[in-house]
C-alpha atoms as a PDB file:
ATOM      1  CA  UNK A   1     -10.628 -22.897  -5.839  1.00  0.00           C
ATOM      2  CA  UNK A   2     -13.772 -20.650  -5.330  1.00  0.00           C
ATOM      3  CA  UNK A   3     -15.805 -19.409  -8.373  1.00  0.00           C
ATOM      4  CA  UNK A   4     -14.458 -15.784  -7.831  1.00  0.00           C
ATOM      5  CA  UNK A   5     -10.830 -16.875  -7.658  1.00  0.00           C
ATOM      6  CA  UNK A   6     -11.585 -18.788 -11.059  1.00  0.00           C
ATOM      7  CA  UNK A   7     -13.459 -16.447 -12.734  1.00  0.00           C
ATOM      8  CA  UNK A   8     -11.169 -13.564 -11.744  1.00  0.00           C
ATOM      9  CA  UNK A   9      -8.122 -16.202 -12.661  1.00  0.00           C
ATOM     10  CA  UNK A  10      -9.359 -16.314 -16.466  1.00  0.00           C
ATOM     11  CA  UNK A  11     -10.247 -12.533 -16.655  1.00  0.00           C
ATOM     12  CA  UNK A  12      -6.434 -11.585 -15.712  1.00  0.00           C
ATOM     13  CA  UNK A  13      -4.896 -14.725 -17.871  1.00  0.00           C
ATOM     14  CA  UNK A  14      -7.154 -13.289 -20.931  1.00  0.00           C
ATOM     15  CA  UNK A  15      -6.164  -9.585 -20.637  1.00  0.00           C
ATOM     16  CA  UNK A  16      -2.533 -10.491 -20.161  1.00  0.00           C
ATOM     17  CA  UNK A  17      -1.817 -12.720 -23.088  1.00  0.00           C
ATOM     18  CA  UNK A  18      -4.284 -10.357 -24.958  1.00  0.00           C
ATOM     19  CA  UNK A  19      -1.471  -7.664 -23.791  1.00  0.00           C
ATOM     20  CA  UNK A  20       1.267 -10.120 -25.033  1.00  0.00           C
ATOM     21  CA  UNK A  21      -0.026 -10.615 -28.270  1.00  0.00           C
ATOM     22  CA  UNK A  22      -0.134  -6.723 -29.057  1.00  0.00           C
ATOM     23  CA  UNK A  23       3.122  -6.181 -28.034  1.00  0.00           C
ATOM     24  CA  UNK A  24       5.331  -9.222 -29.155  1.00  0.00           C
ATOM     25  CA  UNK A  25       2.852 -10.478 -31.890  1.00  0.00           C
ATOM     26  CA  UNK A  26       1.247  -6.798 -33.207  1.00  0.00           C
ATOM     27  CA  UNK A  27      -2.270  -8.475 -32.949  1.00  0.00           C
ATOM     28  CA  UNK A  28      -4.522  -5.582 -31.644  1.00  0.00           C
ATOM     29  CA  UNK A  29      -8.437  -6.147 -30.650  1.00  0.00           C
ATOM     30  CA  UNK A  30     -10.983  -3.745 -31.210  1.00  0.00           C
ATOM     31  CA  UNK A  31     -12.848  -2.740 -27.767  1.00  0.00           C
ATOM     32  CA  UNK A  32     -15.220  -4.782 -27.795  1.00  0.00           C
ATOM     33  CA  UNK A  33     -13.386  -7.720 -28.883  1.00  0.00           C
ATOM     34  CA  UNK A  34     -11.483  -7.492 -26.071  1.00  0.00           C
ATOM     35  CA  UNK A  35     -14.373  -6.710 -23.460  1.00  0.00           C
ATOM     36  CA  UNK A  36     -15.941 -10.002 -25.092  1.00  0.00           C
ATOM     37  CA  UNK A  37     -12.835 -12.284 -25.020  1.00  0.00           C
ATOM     38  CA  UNK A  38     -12.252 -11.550 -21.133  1.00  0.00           C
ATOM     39  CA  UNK A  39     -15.736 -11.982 -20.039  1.00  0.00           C
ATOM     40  CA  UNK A  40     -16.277 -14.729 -21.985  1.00  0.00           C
ATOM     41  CA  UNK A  41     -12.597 -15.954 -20.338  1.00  0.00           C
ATOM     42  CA  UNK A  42     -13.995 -15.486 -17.182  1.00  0.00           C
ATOM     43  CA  UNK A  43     -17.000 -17.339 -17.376  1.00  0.00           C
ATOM     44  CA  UNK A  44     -15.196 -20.085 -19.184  1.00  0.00           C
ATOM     45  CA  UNK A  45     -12.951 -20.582 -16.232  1.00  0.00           C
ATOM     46  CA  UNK A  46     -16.159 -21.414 -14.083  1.00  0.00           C
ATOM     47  CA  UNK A  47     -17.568 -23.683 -16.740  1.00  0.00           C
ATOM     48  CA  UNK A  48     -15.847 -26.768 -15.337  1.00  0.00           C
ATOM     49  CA  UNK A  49     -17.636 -26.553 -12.110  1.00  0.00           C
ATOM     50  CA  UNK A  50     -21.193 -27.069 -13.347  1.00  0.00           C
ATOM     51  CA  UNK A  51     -20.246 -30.941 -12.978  1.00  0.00           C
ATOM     52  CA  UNK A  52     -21.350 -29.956  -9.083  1.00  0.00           C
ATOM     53  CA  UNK A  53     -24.891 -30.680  -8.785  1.00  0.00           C
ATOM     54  CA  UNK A  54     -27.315 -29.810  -5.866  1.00  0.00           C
ATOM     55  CA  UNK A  55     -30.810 -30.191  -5.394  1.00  0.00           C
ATOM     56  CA  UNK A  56     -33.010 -28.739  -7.998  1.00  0.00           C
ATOM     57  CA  UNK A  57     -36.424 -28.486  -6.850  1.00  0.00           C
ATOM     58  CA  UNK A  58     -35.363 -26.777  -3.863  1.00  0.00           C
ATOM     59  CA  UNK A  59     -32.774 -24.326  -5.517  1.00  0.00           C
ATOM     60  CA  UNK A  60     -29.504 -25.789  -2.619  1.00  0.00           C
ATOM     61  CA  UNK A  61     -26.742 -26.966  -3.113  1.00  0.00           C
ATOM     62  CA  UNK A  62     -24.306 -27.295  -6.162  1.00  0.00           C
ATOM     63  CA  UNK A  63     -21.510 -24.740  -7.181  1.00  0.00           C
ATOM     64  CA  UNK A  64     -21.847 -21.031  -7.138  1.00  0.00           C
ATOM     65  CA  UNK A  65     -22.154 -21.117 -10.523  1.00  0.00           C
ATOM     66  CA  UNK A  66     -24.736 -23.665 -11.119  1.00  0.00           C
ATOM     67  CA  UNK A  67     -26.659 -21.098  -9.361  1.00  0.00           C
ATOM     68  CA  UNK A  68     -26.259 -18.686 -12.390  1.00  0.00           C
ATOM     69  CA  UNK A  69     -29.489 -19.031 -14.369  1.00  0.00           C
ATOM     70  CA  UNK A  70     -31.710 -20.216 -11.229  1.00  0.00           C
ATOM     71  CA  UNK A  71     -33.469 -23.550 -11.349  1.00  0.00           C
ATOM     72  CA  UNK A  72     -32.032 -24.102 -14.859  1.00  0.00           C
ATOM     73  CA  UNK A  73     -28.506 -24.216 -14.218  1.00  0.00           C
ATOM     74  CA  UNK A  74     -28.777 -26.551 -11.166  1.00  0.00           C
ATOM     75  CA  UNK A  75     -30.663 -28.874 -13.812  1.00  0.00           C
ATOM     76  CA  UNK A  76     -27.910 -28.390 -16.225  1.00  0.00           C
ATOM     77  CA  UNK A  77     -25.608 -28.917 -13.714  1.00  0.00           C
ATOM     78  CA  UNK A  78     -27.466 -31.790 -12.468  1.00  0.00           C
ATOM     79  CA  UNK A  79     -27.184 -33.896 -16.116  1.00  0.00           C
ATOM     80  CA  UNK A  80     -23.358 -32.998 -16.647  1.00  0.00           C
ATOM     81  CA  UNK A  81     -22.532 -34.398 -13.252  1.00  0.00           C
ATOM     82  CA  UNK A  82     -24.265 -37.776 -14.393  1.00  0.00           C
ATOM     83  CA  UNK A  83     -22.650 -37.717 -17.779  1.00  0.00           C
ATOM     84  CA  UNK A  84     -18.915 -36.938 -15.933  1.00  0.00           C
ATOM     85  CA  UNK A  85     -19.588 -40.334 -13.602  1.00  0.00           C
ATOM     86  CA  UNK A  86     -20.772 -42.046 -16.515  1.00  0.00           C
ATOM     87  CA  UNK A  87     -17.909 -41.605 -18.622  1.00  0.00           C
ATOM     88  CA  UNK A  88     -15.760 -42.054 -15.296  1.00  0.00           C
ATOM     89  CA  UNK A  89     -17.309 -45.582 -14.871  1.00  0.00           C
ATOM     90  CA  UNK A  90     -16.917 -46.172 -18.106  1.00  0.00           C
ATOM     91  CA  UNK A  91     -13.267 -45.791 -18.319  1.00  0.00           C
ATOM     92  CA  UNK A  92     -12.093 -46.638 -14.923  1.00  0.00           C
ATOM     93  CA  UNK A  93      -9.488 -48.913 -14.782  1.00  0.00           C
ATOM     94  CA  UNK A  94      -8.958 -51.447 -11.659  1.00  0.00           C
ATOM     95  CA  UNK A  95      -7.294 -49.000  -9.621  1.00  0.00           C
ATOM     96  CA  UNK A  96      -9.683 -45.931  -9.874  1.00  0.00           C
ATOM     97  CA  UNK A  97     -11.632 -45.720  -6.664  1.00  0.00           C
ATOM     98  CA  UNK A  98     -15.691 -46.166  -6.539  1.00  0.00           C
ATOM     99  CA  UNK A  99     -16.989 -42.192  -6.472  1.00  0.00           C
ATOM    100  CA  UNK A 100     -20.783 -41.670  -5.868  1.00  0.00           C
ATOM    101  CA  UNK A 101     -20.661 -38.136  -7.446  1.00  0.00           C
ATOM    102  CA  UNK A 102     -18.731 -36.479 -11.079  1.00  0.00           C
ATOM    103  CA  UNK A 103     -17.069 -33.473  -9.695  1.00  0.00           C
ATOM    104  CA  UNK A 104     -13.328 -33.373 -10.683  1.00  0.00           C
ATOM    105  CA  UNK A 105     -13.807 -35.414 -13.235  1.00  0.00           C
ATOM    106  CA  UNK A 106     -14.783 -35.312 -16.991  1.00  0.00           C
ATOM    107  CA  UNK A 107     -15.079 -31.378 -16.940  1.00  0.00           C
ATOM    108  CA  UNK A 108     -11.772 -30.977 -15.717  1.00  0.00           C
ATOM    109  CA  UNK A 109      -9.855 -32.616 -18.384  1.00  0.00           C
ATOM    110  CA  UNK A 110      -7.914 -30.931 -20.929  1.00  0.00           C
ATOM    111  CA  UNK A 111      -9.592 -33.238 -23.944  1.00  0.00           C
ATOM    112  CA  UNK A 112     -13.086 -31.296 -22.247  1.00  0.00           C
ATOM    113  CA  UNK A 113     -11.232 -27.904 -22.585  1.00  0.00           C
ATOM    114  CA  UNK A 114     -10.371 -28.654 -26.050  1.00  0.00           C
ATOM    115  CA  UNK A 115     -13.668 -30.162 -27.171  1.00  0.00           C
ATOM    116  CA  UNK A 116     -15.500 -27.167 -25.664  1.00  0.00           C
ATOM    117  CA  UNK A 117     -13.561 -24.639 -27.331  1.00  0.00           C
ATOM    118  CA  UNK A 118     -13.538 -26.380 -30.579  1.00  0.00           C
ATOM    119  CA  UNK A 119     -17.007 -26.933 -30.437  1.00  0.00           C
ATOM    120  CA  UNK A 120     -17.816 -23.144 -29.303  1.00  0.00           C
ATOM    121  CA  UNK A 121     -15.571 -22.426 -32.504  1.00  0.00           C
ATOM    122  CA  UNK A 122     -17.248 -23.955 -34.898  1.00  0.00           C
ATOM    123  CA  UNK A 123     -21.013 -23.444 -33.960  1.00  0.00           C
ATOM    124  CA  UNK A 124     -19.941 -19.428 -34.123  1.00  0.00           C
ATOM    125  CA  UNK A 125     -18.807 -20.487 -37.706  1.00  0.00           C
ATOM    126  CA  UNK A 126     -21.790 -22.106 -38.762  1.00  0.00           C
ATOM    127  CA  UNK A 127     -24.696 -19.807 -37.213  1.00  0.00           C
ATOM    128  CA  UNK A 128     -22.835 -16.840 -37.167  1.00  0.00           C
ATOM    129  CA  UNK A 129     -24.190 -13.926 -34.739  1.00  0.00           C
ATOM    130  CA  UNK A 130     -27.527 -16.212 -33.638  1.00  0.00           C
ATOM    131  CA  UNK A 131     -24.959 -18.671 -32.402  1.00  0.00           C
ATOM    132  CA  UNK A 132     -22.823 -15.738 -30.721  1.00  0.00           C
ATOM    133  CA  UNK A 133     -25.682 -14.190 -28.383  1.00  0.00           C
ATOM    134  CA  UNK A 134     -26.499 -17.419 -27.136  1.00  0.00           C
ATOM    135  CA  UNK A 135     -22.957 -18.327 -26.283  1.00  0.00           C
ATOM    136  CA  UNK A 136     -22.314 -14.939 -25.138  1.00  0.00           C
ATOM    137  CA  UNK A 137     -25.488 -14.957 -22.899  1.00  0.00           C
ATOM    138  CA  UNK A 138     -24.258 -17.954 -21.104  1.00  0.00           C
ATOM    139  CA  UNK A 139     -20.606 -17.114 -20.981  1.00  0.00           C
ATOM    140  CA  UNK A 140     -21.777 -13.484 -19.864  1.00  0.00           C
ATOM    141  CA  UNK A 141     -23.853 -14.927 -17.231  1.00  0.00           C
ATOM    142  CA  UNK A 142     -21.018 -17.234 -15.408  1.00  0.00           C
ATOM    143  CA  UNK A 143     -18.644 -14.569 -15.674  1.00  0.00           C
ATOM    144  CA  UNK A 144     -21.129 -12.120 -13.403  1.00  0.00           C
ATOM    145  CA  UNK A 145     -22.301 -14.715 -11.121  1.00  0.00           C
ATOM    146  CA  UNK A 146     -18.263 -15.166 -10.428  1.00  0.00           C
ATOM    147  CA  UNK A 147     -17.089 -11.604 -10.900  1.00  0.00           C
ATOM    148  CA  UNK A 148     -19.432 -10.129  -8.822  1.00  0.00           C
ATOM    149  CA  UNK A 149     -20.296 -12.761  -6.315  1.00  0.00           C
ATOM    150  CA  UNK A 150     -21.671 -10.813  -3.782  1.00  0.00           C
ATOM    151  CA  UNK A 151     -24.055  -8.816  -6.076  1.00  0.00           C
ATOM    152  CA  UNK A 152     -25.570 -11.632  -8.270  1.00  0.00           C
ATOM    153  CA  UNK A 153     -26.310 -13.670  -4.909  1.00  0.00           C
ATOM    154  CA  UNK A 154     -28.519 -10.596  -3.903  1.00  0.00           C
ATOM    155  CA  UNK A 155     -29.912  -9.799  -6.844  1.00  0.00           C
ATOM    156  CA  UNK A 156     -30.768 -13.035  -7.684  1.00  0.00           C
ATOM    157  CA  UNK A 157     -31.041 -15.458 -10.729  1.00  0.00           C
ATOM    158  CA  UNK A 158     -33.376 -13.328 -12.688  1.00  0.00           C
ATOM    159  CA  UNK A 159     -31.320 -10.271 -12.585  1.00  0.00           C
ATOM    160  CA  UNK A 160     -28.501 -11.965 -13.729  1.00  0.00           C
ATOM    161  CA  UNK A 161     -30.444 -13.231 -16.540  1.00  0.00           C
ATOM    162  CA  UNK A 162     -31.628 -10.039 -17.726  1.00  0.00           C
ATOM    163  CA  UNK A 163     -28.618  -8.677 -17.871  1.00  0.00           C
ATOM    164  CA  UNK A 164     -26.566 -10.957 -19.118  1.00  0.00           C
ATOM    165  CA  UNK A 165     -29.538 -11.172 -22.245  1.00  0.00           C
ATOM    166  CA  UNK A 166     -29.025  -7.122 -22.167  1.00  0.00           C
ATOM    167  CA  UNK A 167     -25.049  -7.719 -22.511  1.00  0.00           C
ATOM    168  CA  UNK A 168     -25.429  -9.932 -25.158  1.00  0.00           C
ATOM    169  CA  UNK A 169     -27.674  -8.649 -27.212  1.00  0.00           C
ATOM    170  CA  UNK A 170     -25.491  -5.316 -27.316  1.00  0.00           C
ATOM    171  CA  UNK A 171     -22.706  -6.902 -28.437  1.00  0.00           C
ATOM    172  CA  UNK A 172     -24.586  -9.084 -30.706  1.00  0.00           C
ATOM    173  CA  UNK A 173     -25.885  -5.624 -32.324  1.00  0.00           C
ATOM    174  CA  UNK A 174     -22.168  -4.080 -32.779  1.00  0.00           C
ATOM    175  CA  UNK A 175     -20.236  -7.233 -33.786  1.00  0.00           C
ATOM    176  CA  UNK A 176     -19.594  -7.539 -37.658  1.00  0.00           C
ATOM    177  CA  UNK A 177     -21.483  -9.938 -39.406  1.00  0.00           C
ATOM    178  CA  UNK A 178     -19.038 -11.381 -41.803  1.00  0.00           C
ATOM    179  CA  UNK A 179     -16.698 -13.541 -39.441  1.00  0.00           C
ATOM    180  CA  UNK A 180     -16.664 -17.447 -37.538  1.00  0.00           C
ATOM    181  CA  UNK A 181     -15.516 -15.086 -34.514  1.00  0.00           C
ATOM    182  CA  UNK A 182     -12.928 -17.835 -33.447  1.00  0.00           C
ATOM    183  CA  UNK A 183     -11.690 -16.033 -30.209  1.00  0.00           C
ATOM    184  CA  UNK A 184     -15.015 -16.794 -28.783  1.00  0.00           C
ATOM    185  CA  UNK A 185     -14.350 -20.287 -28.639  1.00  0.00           C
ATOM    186  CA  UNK A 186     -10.811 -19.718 -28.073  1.00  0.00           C
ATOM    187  CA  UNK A 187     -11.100 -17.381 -24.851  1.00  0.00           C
ATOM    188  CA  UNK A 188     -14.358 -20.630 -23.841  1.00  0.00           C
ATOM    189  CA  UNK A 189     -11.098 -23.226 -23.891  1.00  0.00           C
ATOM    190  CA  UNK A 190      -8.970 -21.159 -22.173  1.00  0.00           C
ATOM    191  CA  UNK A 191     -11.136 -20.432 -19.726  1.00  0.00           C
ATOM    192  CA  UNK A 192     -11.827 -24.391 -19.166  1.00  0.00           C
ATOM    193  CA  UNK A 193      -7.678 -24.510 -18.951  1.00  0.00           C
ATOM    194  CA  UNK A 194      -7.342 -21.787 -16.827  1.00  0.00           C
ATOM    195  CA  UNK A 195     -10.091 -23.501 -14.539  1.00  0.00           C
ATOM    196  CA  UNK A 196      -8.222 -26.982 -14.268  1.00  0.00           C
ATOM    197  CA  UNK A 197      -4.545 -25.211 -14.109  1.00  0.00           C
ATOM    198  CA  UNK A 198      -6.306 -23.242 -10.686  1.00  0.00           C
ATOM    199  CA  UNK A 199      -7.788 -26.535  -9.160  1.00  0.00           C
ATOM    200  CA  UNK A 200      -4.081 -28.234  -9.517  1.00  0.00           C
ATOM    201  CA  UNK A 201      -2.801 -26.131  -6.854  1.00  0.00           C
ATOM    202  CA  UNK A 202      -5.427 -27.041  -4.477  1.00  0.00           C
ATOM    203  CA  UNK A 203      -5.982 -30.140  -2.139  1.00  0.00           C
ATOM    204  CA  UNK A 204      -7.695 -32.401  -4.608  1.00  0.00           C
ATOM    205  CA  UNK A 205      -5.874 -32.116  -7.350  1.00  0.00           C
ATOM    206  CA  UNK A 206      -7.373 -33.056 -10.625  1.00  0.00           C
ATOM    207  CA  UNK A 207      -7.018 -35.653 -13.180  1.00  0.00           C
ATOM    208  CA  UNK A 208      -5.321 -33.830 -15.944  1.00  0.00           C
ATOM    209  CA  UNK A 209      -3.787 -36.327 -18.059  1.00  0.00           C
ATOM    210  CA  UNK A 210      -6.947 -38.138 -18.748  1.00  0.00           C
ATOM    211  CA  UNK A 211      -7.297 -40.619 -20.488  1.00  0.00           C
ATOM    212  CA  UNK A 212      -3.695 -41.909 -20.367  1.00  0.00           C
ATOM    213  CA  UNK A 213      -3.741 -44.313 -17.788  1.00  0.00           C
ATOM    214  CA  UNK A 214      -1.195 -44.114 -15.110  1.00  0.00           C
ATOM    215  CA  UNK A 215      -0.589 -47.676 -12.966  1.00  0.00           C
ATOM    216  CA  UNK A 216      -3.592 -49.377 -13.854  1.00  0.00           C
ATOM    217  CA  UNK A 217      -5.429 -45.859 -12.936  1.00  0.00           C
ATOM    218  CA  UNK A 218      -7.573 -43.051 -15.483  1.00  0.00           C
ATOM    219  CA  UNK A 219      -8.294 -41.043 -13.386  1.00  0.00           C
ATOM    220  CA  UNK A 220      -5.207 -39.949 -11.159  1.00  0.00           C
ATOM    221  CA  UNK A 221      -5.233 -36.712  -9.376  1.00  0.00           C
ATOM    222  CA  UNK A 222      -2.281 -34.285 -10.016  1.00  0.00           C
ATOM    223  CA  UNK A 223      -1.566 -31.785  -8.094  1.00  0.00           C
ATOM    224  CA  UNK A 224       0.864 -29.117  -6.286  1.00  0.00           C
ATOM    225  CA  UNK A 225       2.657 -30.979  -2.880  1.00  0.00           C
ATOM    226  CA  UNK A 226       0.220 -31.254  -0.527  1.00  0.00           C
ATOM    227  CA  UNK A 227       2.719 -28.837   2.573  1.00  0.00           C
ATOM    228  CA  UNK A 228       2.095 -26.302  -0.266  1.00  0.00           C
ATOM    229  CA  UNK A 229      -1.802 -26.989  -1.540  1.00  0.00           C
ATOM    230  CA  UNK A 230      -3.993 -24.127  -1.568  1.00  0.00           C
ATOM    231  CA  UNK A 231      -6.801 -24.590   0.783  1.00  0.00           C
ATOM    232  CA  UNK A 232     -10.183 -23.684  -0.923  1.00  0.00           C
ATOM    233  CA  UNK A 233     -11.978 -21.036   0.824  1.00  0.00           C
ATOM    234  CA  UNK A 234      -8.299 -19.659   2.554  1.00  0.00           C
ATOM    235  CA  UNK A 235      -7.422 -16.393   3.544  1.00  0.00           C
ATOM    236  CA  UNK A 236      -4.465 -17.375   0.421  1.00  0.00           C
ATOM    237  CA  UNK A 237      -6.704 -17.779  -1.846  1.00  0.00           C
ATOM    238  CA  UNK A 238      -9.371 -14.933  -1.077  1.00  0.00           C
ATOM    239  CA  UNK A 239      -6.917 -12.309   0.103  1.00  0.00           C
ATOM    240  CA  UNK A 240      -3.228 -13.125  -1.572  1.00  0.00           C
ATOM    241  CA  UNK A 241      -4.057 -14.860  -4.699  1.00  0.00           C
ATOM    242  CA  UNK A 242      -7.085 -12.468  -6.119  1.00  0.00           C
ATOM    243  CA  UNK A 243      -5.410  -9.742  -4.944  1.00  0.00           C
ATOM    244  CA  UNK A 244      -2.567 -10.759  -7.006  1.00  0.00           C
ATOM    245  CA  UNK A 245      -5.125 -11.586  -9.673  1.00  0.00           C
ATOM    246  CA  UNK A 246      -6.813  -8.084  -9.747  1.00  0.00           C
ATOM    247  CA  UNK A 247      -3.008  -6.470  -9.392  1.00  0.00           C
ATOM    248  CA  UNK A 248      -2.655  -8.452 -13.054  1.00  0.00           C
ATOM    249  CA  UNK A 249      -5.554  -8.120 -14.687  1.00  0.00           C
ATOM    250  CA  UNK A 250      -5.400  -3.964 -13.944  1.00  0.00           C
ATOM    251  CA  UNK A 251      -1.966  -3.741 -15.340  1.00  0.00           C
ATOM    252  CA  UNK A 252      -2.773  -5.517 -18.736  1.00  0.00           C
ATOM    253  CA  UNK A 253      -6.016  -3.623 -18.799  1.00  0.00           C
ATOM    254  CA  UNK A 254      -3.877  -0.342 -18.433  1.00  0.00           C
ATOM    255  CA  UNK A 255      -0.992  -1.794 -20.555  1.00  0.00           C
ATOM    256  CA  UNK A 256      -3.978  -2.400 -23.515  1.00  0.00           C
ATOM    257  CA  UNK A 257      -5.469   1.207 -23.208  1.00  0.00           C
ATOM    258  CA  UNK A 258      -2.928   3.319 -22.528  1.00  0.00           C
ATOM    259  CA  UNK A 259      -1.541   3.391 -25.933  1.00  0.00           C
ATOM    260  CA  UNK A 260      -5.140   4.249 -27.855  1.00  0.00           C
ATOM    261  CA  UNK A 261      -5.459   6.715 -24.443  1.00  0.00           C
ATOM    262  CA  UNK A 262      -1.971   8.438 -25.630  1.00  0.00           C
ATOM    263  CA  UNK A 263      -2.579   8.207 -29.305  1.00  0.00           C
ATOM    264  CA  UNK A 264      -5.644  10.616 -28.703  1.00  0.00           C
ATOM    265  CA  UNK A 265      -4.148  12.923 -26.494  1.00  0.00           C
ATOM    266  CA  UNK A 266      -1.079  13.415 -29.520  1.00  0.00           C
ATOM    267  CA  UNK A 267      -4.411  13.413 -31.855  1.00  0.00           C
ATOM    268  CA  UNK A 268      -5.709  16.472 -30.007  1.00  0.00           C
ATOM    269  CA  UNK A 269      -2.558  18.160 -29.070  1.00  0.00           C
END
């Protein structure tokens, strides 16, 4: 899938369990929690595609979202694609074709989503809020770039950056300062899942029961039937599926306000 279709994929899967949670599990979040968790979601769910390199010193190529940060996230995107073939040619068994690039690989794992989001977890925990505005200025950052595809293009890398460092900062300033803030590294994994659940219905499949080796194969592509694939870049995927997408993510935004919306209007009546 697209960027947009992922990011908006992990915004709607975010609000919607965060909806599920209050209402079958009576687990609320604060505002800003929730503003945090789903953007943070969202740019999670493009994370997996900075395996994608281009060319660096001339600022081409790559994913949309390697793109995020300028010159710096094509670099970045540039040494995780050489670390995903590594470890691909480092555990590729006899069947496992030769690939001359990463992408679909390591970063699209599940033992990836888990290590992120563990990892995320526990350098929250350890650095407390220093730890947070850096995450959150990255996470922020994706989720624009993929969000709001159009506009970060135009503005440009530098925009993006300052206001994903403006985003951060203000939520870096209201958060408490007592906590390991474990939904940040939660809603990072997720995000990473969400990502590698949206490229399974596509073409390509991906390789999601890595590293359990399948017929003297790692790394074996799984997948949706290909009569039913989605095509990247279809009018499915841009028109049906994010409109479906946006349909979701409005209704458990709605579904999440409306009672604190009600509960003021009683309040004033």
């Amino acid at each position: 899938m697209m960027g947009p279709s992922h990011a908006l994929s992990g915004a709607a899967v975010w609000l919607t369990g965060s909806w599920a949670l209050g209402q079958f599990a009576d687990y609320h979040q604060a505002p800003l929690a929730l503003a945090v968790g789903t953007a943070v979601c969202a740019g999670g769910a493009l994370l997996p595609d900075l395996d994608l390199s281009g060319k660096v010193t001339r600022n081409q190529g790559g994913a949309t979202v390697a793109h995020t940060f300028g010159v710096a996230t094509l670099f970045l995107a540039e040494v995780v694609e050489k670390i995903s073939l590594g470890v691909y040619y480092a555990t590729k068994l006899s069947k496992d074709p030769r690939r001359n690039n990463g992408h679909r690989t390591l970063t699209h794992t599940i033992p990836f989503a888990a290590l992120v989001g563990w990892g995320t977890t526990e350098l929250c925990a350890h650095y407390g809020k220093w730890a947070v505005v850096g995450v959150l200025f990255f996470m922020i950052g994706l989720a624009l770039r993929g969000l709001f595809e159009k506009w970060a293009a135009r503005a440009g890398w530098l925009v993006v950056t300052l206001v994903s460092a403006a985003a951060a900062w203000f939520t870096f300033a209201n958060l408490p300062g007592d906590r390991g803030y474990p939904l940040i590294g939660t809603a990072v994994g997720v995000g990473c899942i969400v990502h590698v659940l949206g490229d399974m219905i596509t073409r390509a499949g991906v390789p999601i029961l890595w590293p359990i080796p399948i017929k003297r194969r790692m790394w074996t592509p799984f997948g949706v039937p290909h009569s039913i694939a989605l095509r990247t870049g279809s009018k499915t995927e841009t028109v049906v599926l994010r409109t479906a997408m946006t349909i979701i993510a409005v209704l458990a935004a709605v579904g999440l306000v409306a009672p604190s919306v009600l509960q003021r209007f009683n309040n004033g009546a």
